[in-house]
N, C-alpha and C. Protein backbone atom coordinates (compact mmCIF):
# COMPACT_ATOMS: atom_id res chain seq x y z
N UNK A 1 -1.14 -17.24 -14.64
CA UNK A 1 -0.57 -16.35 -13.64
C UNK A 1 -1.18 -14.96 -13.80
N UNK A 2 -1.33 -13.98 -12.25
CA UNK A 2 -1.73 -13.25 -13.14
C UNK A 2 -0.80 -11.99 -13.48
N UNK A 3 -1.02 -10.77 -13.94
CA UNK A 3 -0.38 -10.08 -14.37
C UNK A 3 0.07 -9.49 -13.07
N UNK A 4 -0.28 -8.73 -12.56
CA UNK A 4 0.21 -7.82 -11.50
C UNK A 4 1.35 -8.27 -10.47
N UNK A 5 1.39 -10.04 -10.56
CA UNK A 5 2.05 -10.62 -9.83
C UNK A 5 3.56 -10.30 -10.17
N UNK A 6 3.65 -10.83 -11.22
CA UNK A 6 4.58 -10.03 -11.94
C UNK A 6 5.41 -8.47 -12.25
N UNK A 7 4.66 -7.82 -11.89
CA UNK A 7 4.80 -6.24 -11.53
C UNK A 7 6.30 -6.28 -10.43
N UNK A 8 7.05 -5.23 -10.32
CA UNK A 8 7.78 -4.90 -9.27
C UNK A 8 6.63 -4.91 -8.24
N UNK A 9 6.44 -4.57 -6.29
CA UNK A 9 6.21 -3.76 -5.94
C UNK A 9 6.79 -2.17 -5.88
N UNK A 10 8.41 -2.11 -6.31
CA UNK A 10 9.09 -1.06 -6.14
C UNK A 10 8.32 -0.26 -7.10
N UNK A 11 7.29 -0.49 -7.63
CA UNK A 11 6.62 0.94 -8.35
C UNK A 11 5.63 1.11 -7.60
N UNK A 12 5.04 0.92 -6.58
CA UNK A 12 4.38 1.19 -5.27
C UNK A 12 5.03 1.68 -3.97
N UNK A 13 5.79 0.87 -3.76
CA UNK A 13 5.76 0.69 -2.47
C UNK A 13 7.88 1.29 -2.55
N UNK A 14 7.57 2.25 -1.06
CA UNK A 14 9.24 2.47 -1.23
C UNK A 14 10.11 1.70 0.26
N UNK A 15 11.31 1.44 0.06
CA UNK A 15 11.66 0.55 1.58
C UNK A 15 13.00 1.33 1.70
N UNK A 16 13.22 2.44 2.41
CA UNK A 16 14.57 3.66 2.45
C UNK A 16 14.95 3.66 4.24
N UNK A 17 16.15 3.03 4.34
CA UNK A 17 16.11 3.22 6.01
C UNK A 17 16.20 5.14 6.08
N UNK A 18 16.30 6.05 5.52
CA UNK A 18 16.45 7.36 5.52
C UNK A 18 15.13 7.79 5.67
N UNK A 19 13.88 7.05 5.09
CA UNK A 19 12.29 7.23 5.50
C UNK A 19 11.77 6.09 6.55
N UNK A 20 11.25 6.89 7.45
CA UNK A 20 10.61 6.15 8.49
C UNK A 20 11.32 4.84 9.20
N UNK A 21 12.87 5.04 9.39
CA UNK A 21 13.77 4.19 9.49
C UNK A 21 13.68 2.66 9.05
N UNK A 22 13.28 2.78 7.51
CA UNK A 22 12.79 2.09 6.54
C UNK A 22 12.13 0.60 6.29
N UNK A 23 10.66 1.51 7.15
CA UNK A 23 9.50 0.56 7.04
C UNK A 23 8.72 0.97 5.44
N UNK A 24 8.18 -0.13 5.42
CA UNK A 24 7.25 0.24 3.67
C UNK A 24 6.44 1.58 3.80
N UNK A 25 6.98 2.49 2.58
CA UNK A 25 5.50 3.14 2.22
C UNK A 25 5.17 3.64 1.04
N UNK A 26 3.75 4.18 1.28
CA UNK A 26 3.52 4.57 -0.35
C UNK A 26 4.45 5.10 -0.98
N UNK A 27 5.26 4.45 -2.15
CA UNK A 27 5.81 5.68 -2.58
C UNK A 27 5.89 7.22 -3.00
N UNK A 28 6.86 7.91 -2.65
CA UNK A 28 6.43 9.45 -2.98
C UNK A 28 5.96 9.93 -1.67
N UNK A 29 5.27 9.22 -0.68
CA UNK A 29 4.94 9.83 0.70
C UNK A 29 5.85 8.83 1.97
N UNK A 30 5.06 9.97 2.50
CA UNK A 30 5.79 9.39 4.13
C UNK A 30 4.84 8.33 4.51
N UNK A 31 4.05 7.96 4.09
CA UNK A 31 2.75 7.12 5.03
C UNK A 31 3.21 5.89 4.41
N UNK A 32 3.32 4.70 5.58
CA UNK A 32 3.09 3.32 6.08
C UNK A 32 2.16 2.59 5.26
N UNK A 33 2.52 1.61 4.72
CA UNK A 33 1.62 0.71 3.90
C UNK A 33 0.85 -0.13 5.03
N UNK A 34 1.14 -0.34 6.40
CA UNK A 34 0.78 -0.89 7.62
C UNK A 34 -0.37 -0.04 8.10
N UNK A 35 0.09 1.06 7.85
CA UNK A 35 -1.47 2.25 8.41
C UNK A 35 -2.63 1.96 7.68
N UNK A 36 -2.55 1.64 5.87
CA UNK A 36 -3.67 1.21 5.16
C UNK A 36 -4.58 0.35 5.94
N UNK A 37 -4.05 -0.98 6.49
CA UNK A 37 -3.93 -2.30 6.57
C UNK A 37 -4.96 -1.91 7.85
N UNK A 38 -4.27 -1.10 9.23
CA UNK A 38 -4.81 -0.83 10.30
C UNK A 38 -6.13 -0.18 10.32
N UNK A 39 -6.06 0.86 9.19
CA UNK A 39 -7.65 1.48 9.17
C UNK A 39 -8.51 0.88 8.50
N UNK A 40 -8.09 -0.01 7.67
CA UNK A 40 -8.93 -1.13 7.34
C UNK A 40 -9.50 -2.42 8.50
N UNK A 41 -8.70 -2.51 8.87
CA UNK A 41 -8.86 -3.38 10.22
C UNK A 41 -9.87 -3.15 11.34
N UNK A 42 -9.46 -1.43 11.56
CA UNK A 42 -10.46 -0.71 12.53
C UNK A 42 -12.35 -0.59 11.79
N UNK A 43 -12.12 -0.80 10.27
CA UNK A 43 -13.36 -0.30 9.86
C UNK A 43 -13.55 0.65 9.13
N UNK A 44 -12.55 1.61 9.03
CA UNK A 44 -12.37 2.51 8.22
C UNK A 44 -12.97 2.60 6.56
N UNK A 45 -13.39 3.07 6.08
CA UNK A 45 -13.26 2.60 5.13
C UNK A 45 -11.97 3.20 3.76
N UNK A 46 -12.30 3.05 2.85
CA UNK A 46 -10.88 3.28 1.61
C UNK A 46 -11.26 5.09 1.58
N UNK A 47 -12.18 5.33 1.24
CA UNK A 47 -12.21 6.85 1.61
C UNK A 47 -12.13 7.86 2.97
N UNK A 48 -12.46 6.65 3.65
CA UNK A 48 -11.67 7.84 5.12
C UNK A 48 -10.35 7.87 4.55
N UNK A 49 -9.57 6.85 4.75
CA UNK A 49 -8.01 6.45 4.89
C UNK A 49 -7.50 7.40 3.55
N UNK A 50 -7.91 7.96 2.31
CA UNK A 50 -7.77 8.34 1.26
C UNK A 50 -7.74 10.22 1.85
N UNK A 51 -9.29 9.78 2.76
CA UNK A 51 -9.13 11.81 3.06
C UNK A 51 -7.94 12.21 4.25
N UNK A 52 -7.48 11.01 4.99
CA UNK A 52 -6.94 11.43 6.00
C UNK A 52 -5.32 11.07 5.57
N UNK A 53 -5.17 10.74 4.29
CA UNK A 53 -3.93 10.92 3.66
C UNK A 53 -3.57 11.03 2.80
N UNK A 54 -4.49 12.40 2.12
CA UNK A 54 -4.05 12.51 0.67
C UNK A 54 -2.93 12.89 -0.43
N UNK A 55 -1.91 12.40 -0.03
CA UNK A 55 -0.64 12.41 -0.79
C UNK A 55 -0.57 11.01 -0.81
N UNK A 56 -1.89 10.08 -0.59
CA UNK A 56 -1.48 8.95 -1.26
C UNK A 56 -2.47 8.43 -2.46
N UNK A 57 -2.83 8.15 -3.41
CA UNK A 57 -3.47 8.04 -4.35
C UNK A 57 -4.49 7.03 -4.55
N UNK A 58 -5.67 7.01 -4.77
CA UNK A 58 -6.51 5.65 -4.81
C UNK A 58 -6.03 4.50 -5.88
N UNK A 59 -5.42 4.81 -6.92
CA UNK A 59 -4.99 3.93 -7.57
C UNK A 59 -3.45 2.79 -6.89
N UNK A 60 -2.76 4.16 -6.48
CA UNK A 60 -1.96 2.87 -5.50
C UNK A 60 -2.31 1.91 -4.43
N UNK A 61 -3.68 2.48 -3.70
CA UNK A 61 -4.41 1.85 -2.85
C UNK A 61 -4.55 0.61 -3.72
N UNK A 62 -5.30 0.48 -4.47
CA UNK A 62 -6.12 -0.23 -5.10
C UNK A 62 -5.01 -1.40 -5.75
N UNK A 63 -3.98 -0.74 -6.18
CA UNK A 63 -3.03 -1.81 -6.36
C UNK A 63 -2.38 -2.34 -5.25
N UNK A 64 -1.82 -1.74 -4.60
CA UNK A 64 -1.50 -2.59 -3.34
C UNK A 64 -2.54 -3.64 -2.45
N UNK A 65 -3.88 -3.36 -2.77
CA UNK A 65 -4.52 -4.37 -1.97
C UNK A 65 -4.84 -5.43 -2.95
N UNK A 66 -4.59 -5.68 -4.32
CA UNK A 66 -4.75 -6.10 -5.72
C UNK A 66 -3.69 -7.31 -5.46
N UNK A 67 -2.42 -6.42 -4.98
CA UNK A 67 -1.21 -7.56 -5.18
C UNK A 67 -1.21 -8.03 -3.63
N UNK A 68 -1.86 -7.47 -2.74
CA UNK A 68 -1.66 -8.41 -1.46
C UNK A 68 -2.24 -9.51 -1.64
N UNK A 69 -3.24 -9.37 -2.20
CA UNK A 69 -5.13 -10.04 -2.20
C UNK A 69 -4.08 -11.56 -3.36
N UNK A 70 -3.41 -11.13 -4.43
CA UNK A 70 -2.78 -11.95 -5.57
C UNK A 70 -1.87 -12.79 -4.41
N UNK A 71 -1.09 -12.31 -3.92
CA UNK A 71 0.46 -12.57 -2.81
C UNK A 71 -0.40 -13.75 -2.17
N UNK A 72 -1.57 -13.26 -1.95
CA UNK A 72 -1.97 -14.37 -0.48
C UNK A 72 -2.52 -15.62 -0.71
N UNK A 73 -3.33 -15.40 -2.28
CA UNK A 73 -3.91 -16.87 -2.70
C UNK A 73 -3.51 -17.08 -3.59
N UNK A 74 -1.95 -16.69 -3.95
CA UNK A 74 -0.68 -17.74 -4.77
C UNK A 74 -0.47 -18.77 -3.48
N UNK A 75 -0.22 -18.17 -2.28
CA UNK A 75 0.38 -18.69 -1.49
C UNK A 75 -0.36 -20.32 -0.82
């Protein structure tokens, strides 16, 4: 198994109906774990999406696409 699977996401990711009438996001910010997903989608790459929201951190990036990437081919 691997490790990260194991991890909370709640040390990433926050779910507060009081933020963003409580859709996922980075924790500590206001930004959408769905917006990652979208500017990735569009082409973006990890450093646009990093300059155009920097109150969110590359290391949480990097874990969150770590444990999606884990989430999807457990599945």
């Amino acid at each position: 198994m691997i490790n990260f699977l194991i991890v909370s996401s709640s040390d990433l990711i926050l779910v507060d109906p009081e933020i963003l009438g409580g859709k996922p996001v980075f924790k500590g910010t206001r930004v959408p774990i769905k917006t990652l997903f979208d500017y990735l989608e569009r082409g973006y790459t990890l450093d646009e999406f990093l300059e155009c929201f920097p109150s969110v951190s590359k290391e949480f990036v990097v874990k969150v696409l770590e444990r999606s990437e884990a989430a999807l081919l457990a599945a």
